[in-house]
PDB file of N, CA and C in Angstrom:
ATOM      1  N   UNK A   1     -69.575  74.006  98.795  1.00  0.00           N
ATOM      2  CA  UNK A   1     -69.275  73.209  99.975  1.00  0.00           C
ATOM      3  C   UNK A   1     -68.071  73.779 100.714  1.00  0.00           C
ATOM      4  N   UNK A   2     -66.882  74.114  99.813  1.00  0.00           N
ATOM      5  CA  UNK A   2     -66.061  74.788 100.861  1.00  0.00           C
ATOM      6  C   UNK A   2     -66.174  75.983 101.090  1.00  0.00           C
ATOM      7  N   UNK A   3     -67.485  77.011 101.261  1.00  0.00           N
ATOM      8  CA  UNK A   3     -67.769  78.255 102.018  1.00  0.00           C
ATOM      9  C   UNK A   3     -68.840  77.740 102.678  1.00  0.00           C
ATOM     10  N   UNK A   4     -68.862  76.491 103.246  1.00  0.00           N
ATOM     11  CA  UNK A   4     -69.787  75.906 104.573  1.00  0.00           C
ATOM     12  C   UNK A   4     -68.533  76.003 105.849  1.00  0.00           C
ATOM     13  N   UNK A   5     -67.185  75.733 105.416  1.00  0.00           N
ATOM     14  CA  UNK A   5     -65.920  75.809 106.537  1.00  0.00           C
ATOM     15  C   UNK A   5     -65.308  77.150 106.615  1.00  0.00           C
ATOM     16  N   UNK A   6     -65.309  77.993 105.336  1.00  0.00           N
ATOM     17  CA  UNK A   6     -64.060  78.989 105.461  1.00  0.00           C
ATOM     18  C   UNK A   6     -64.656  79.667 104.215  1.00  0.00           C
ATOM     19  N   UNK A   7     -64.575  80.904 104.133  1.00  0.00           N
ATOM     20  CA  UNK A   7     -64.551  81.724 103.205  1.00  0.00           C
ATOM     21  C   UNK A   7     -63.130  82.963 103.166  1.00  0.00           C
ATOM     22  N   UNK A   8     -62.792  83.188 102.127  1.00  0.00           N
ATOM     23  CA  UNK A   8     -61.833  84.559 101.692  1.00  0.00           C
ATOM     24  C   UNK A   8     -62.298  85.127 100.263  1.00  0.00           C
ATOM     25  N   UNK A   9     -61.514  86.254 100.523  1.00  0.00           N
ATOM     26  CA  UNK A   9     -61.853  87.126  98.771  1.00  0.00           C
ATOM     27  C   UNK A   9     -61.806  86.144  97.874  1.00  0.00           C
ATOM     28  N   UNK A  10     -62.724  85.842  96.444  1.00  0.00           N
ATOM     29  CA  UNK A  10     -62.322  85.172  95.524  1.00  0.00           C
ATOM     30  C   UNK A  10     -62.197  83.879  95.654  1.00  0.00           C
ATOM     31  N   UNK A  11     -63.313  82.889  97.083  1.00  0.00           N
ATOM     32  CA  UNK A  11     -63.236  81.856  97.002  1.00  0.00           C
ATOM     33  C   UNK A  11     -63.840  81.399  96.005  1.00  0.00           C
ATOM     34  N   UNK A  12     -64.929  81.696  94.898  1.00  0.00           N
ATOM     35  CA  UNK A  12     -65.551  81.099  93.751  1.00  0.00           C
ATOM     36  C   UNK A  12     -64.599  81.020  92.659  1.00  0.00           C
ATOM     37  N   UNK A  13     -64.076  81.746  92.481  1.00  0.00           N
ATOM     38  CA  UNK A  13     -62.597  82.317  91.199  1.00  0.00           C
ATOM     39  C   UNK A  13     -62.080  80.818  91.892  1.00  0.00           C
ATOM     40  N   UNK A  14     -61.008  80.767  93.153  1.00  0.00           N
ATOM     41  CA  UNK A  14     -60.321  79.996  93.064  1.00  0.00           C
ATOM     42  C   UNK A  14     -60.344  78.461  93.225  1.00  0.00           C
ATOM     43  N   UNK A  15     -61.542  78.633  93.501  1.00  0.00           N
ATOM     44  CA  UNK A  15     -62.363  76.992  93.752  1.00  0.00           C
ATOM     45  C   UNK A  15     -63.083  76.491  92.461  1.00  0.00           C
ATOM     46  N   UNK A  16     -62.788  77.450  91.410  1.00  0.00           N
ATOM     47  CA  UNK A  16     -63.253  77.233  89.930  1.00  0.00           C
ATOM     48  C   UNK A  16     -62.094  76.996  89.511  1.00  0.00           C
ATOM     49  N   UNK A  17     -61.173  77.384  89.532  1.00  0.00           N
ATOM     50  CA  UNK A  17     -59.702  77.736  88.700  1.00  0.00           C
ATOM     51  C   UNK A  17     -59.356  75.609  89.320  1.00  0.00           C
ATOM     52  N   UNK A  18     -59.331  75.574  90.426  1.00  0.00           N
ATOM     53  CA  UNK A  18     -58.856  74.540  90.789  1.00  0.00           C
ATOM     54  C   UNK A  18     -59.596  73.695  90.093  1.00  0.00           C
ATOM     55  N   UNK A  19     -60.407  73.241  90.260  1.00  0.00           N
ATOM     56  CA  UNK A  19     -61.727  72.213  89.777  1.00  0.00           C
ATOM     57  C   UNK A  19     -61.523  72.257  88.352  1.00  0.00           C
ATOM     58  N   UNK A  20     -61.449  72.994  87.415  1.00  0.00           N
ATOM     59  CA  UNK A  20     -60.757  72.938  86.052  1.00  0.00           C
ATOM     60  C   UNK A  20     -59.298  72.538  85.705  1.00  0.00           C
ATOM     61  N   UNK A  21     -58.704  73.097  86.474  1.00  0.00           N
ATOM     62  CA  UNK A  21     -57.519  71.755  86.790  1.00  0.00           C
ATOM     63  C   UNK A  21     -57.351  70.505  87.569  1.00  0.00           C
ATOM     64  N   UNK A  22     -58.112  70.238  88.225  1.00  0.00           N
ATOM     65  CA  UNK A  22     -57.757  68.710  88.603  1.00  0.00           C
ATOM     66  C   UNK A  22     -58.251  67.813  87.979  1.00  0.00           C
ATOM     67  N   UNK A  23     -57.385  66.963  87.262  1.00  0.00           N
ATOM     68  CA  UNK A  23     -57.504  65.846  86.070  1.00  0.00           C
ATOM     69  C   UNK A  23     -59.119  64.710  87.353  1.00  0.00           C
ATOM     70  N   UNK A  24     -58.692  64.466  88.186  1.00  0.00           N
ATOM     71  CA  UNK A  24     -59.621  63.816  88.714  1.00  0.00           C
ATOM     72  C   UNK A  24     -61.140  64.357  88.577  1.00  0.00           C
ATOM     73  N   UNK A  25     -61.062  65.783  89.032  1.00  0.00           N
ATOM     74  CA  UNK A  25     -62.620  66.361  89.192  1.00  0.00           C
ATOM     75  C   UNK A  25     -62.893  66.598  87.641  1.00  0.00           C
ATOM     76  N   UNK A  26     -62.241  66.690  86.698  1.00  0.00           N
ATOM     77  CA  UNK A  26     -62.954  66.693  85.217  1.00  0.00           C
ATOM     78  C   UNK A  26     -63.801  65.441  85.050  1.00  0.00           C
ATOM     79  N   UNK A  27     -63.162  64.101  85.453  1.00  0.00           N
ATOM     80  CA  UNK A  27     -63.303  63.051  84.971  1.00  0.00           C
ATOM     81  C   UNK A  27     -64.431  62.617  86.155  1.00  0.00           C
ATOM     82  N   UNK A  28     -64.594  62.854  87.443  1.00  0.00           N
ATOM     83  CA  UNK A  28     -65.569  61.868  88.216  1.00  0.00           C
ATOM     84  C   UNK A  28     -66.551  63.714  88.048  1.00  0.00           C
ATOM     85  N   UNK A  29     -67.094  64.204  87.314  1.00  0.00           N
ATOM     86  CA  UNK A  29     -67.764  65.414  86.971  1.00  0.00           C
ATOM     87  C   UNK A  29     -69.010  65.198  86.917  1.00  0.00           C
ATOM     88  N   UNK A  30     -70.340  65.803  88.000  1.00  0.00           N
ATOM     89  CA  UNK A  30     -71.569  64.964  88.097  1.00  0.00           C
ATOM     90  C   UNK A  30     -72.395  65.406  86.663  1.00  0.00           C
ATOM     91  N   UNK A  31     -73.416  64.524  86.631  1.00  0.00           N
ATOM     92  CA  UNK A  31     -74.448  64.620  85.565  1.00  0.00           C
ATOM     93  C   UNK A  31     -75.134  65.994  85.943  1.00  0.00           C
ATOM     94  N   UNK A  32     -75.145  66.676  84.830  1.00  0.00           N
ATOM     95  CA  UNK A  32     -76.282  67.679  84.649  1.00  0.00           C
ATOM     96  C   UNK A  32     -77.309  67.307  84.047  1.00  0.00           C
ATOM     97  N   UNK A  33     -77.545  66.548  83.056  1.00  0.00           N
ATOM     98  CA  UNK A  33     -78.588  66.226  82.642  1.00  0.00           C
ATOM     99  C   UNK A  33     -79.261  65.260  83.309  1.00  0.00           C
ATOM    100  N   UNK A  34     -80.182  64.516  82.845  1.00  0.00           N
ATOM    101  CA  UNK A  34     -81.239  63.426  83.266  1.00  0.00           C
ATOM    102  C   UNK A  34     -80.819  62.657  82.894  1.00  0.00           C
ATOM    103  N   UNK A  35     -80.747  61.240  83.699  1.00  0.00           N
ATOM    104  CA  UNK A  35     -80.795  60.594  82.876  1.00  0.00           C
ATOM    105  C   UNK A  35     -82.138  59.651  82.033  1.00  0.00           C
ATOM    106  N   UNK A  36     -81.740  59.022  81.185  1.00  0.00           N
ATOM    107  CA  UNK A  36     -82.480  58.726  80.016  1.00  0.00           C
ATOM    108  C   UNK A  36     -83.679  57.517  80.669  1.00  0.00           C
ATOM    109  N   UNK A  37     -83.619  56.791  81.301  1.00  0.00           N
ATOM    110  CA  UNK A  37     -84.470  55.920  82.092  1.00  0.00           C
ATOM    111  C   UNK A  37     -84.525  54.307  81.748  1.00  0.00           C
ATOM    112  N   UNK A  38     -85.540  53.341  82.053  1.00  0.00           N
ATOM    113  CA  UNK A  38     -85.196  52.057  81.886  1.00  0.00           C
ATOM    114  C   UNK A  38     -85.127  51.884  80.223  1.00  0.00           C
ATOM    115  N   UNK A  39     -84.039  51.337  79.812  1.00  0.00           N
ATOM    116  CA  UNK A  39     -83.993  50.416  78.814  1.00  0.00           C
ATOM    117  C   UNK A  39     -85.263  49.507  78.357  1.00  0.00           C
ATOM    118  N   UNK A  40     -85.876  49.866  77.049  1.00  0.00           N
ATOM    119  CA  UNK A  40     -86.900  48.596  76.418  1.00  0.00           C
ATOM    120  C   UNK A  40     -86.467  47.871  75.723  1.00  0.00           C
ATOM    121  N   UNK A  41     -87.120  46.939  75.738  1.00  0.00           N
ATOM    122  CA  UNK A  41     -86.554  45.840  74.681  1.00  0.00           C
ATOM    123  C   UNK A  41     -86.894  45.886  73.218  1.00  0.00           C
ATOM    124  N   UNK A  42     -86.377  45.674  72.566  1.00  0.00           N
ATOM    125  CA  UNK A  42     -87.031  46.206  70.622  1.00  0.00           C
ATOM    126  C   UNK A  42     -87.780  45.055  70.675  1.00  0.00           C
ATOM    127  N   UNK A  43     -88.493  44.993  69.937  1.00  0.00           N
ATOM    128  CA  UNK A  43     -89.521  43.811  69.521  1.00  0.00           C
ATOM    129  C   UNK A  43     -89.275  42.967  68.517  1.00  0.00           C
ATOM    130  N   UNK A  44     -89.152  41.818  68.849  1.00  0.00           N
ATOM    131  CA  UNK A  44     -88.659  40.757  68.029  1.00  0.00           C
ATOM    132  C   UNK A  44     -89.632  40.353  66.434  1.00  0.00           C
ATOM    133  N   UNK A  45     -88.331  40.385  65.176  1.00  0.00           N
ATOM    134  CA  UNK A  45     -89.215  40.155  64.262  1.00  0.00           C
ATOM    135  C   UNK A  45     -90.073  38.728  64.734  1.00  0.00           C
ATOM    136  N   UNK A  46     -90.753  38.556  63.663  1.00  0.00           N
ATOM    137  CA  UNK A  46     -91.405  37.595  63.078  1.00  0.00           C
ATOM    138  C   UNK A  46     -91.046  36.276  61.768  1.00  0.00           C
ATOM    139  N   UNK A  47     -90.834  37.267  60.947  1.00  0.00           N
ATOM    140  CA  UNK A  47     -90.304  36.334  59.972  1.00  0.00           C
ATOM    141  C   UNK A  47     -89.080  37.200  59.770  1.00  0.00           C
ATOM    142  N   UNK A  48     -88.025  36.246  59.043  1.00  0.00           N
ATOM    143  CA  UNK A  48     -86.343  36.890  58.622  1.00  0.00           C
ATOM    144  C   UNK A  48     -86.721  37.720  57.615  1.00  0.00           C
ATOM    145  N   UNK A  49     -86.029  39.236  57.314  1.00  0.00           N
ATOM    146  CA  UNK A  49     -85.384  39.723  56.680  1.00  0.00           C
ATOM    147  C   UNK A  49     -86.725  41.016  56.539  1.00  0.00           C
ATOM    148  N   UNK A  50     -87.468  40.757  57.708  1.00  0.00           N
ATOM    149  CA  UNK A  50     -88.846  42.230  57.807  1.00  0.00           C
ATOM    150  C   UNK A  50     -87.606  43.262  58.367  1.00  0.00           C
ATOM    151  N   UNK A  51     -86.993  42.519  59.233  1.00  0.00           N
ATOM    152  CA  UNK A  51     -86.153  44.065  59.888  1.00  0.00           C
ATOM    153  C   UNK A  51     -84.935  44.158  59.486  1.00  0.00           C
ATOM    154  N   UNK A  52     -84.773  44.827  59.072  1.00  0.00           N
ATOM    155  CA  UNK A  52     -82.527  44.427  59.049  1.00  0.00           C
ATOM    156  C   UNK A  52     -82.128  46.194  59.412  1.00  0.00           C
ATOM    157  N   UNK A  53     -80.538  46.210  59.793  1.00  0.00           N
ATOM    158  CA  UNK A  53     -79.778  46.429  59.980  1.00  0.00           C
ATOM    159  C   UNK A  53     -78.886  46.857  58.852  1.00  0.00           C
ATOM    160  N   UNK A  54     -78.504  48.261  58.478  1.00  0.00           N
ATOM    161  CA  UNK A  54     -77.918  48.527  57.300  1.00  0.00           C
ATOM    162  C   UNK A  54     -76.495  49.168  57.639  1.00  0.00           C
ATOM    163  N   UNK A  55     -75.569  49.165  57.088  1.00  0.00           N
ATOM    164  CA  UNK A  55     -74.180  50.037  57.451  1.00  0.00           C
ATOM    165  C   UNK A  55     -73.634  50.399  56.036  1.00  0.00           C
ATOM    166  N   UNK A  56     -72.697  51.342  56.241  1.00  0.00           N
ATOM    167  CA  UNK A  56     -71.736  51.255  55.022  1.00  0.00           C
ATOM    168  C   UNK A  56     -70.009  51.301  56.190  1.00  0.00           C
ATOM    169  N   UNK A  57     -69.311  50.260  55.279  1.00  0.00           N
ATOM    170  CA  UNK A  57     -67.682  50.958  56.037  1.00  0.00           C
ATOM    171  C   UNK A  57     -67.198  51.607  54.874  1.00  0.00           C
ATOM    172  N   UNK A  58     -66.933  52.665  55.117  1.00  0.00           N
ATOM    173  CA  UNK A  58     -65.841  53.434  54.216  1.00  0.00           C
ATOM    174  C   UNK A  58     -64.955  53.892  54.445  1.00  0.00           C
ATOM    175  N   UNK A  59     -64.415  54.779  53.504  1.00  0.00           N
ATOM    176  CA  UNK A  59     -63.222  55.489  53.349  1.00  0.00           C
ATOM    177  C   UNK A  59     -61.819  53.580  53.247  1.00  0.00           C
ATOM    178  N   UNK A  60     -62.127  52.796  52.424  1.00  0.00           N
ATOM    179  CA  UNK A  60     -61.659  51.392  51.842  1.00  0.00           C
ATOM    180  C   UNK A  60     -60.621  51.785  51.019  1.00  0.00           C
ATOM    181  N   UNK A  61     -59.264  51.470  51.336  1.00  0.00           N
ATOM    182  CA  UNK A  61     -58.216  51.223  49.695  1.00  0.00           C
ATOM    183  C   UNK A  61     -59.262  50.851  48.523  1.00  0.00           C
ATOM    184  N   UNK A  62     -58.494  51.105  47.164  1.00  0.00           N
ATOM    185  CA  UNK A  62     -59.547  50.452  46.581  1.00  0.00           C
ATOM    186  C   UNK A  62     -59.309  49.617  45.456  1.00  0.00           C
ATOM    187  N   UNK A  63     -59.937  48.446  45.605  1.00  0.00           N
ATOM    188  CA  UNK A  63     -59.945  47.547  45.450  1.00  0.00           C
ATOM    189  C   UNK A  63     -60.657  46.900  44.284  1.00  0.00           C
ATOM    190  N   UNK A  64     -60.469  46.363  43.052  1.00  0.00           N
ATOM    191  CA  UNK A  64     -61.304  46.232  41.562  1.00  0.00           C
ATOM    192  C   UNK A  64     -62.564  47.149  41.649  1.00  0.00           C
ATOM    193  N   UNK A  65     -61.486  48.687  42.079  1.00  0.00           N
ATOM    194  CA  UNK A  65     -62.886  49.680  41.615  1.00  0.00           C
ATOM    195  C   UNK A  65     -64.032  50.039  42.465  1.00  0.00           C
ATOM    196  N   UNK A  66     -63.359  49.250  43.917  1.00  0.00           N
ATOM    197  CA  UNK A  66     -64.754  49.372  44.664  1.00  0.00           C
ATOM    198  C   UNK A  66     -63.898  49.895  46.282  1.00  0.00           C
ATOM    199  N   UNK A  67     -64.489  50.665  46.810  1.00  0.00           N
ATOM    200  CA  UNK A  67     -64.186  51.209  47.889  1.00  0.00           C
ATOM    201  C   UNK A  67     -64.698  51.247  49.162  1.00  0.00           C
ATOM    202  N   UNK A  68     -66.046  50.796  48.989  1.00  0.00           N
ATOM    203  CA  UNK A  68     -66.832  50.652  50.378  1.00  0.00           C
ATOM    204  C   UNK A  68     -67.433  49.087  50.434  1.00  0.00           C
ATOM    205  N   UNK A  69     -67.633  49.463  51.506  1.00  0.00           N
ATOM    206  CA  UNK A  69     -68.707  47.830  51.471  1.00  0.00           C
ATOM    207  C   UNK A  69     -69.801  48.183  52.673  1.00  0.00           C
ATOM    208  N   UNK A  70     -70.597  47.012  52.188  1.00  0.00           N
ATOM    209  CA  UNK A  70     -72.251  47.289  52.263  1.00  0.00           C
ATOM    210  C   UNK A  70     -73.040  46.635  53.208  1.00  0.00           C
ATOM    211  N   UNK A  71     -72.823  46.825  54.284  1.00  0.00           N
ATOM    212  CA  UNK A  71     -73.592  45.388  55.585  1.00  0.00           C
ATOM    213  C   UNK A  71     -74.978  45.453  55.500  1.00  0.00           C
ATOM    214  N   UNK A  72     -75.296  44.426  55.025  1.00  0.00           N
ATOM    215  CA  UNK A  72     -76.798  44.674  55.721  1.00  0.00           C
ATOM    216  C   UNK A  72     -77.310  43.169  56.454  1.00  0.00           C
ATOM    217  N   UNK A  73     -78.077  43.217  57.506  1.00  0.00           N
ATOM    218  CA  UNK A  73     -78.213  41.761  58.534  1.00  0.00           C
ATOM    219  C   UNK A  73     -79.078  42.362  58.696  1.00  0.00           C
ATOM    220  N   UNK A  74     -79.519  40.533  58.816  1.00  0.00           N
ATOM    221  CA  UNK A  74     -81.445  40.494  59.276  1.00  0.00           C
ATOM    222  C   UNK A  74     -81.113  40.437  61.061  1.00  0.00           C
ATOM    223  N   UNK A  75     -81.874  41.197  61.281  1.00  0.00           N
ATOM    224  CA  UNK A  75     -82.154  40.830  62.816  1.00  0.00           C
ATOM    225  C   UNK A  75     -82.613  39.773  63.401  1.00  0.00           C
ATOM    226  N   UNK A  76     -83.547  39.132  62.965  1.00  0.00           N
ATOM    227  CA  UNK A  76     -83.768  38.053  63.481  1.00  0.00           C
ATOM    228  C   UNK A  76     -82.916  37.043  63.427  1.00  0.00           C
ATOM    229  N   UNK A  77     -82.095  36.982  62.669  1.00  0.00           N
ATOM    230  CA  UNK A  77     -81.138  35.520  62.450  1.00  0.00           C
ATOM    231  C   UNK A  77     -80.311  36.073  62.587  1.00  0.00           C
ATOM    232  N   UNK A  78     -79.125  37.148  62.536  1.00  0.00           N
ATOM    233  CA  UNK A  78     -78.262  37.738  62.278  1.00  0.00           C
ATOM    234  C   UNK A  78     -77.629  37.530  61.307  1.00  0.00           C
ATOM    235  N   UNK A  79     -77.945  36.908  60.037  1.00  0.00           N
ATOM    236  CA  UNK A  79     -77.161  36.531  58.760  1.00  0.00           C
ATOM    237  C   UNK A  79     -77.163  38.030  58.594  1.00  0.00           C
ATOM    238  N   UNK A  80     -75.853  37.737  57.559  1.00  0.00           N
ATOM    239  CA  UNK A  80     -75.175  39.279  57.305  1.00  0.00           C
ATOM    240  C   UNK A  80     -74.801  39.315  55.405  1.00  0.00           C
ATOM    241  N   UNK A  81     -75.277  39.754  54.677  1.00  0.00           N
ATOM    242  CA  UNK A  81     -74.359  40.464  53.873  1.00  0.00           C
ATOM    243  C   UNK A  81     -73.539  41.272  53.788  1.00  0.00           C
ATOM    244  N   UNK A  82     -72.559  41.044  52.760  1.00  0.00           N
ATOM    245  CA  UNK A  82     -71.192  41.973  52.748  1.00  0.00           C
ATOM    246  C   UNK A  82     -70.733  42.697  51.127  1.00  0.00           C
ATOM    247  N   UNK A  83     -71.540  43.751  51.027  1.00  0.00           N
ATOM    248  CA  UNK A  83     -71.218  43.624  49.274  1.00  0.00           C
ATOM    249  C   UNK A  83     -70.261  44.946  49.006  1.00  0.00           C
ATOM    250  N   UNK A  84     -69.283  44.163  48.563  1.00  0.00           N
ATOM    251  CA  UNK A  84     -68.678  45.832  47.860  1.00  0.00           C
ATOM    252  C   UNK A  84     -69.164  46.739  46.923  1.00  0.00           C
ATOM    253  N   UNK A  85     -68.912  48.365  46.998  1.00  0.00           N
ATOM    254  CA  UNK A  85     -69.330  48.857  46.593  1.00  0.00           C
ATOM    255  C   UNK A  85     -68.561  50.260  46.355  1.00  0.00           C
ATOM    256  N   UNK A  86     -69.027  51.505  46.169  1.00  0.00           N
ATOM    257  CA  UNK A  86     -68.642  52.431  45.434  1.00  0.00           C
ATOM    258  C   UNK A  86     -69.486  53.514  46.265  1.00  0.00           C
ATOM    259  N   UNK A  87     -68.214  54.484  46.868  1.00  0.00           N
ATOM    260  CA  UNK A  87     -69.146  55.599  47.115  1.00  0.00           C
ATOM    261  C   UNK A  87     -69.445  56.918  46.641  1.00  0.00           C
ATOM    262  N   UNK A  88     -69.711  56.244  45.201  1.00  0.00           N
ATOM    263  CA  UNK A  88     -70.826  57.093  44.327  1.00  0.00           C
ATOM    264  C   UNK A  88     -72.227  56.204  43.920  1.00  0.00           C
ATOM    265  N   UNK A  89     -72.167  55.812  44.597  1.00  0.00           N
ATOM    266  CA  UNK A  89     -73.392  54.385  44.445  1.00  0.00           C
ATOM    267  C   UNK A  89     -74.687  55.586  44.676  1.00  0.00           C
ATOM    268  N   UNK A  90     -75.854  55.344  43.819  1.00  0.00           N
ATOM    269  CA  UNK A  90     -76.738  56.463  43.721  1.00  0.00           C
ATOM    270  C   UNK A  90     -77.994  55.221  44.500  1.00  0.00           C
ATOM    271  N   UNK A  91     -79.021  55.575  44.255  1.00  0.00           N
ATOM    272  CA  UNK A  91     -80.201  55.225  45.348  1.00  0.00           C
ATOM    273  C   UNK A  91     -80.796  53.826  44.884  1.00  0.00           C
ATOM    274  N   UNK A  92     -80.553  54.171  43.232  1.00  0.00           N
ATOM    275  CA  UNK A  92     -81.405  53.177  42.335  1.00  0.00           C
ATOM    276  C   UNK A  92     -79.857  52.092  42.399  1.00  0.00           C
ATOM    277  N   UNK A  93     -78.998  52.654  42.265  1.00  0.00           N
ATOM    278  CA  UNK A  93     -78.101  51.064  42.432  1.00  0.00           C
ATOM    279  C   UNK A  93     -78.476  50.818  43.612  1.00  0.00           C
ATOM    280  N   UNK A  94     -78.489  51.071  44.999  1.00  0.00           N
ATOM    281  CA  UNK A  94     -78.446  51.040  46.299  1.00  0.00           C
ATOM    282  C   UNK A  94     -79.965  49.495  46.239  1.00  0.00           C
ATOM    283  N   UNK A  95     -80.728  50.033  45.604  1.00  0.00           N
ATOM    284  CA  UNK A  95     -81.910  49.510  45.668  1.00  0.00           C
ATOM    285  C   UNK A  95     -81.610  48.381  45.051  1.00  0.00           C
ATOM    286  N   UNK A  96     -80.958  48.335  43.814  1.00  0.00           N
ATOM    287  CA  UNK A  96     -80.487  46.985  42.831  1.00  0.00           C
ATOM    288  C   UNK A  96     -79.310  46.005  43.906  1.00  0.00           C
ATOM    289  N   UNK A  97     -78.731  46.493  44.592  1.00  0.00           N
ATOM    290  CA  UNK A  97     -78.509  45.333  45.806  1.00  0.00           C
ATOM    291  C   UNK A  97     -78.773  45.201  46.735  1.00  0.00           C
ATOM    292  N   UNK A  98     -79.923  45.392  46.640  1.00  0.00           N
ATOM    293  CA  UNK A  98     -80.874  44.981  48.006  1.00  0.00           C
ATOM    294  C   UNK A  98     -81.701  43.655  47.144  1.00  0.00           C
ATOM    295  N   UNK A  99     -82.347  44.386  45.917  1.00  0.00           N
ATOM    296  CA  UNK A  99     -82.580  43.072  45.442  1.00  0.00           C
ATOM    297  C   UNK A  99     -82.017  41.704  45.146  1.00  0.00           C
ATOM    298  N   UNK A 100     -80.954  42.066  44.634  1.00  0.00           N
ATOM    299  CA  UNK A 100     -80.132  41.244  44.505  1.00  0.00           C
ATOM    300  C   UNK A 100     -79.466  40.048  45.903  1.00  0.00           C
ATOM    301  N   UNK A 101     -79.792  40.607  46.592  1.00  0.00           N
ATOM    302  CA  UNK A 101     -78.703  40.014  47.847  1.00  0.00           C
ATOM    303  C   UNK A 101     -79.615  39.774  49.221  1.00  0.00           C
ATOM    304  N   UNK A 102     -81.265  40.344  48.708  1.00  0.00           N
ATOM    305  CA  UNK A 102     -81.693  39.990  49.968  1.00  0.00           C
ATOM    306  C   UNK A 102     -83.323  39.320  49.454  1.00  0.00           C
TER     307      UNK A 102
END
């Protein structure tokens, strides 16, 4: 756009050099990509506890031996479990509180 008014030697160099320094043009910087398009809606369970929602928080002080803890919420209701845990917890414990707690 500014070699539509004026051109000199090295207007690309210095109209680059600038644009990498101005804190403004980093930040209002247009999309190159696409964007992603309308938002769908997820589909609502049916009965509680078909869909849930799993997390771990870690990296926990630790606490009678246990260092993480364990979210898991049903989507449909949003009830939440909260179980502490251990992150050396292998697949088959992983599985033993799921039973346990859901």
């Amino acid at each position: 756009m500014v070699t539509r008014n004026s051109w000199w030697l090295g207007v690309t160099r210095d109209v680059g050099r600038y644009v990498e320094e101005c804190d403004l043009c980093q930040r209002m910087k247009n999309r190159i990509e696409e964007l992603a398009g309308k938002l769908k809606l997820s589909e609502i369970p049916e009965k509680p506890w078909t869909h849930l929602m799993v997390d771990f928080i870690t990296k926990l002080p630790v606490v009678a031996g246990k260092d993480v803890i364990l979210v898991m919420c049903n989507r449909l209701s949003k009830m939440a479990y909260f179980v502490a845990t251990t992150e050396r917890i292998s697949v088959e414990g992983l599985v033993r509180l799921f039973q346990n707690y859901i």
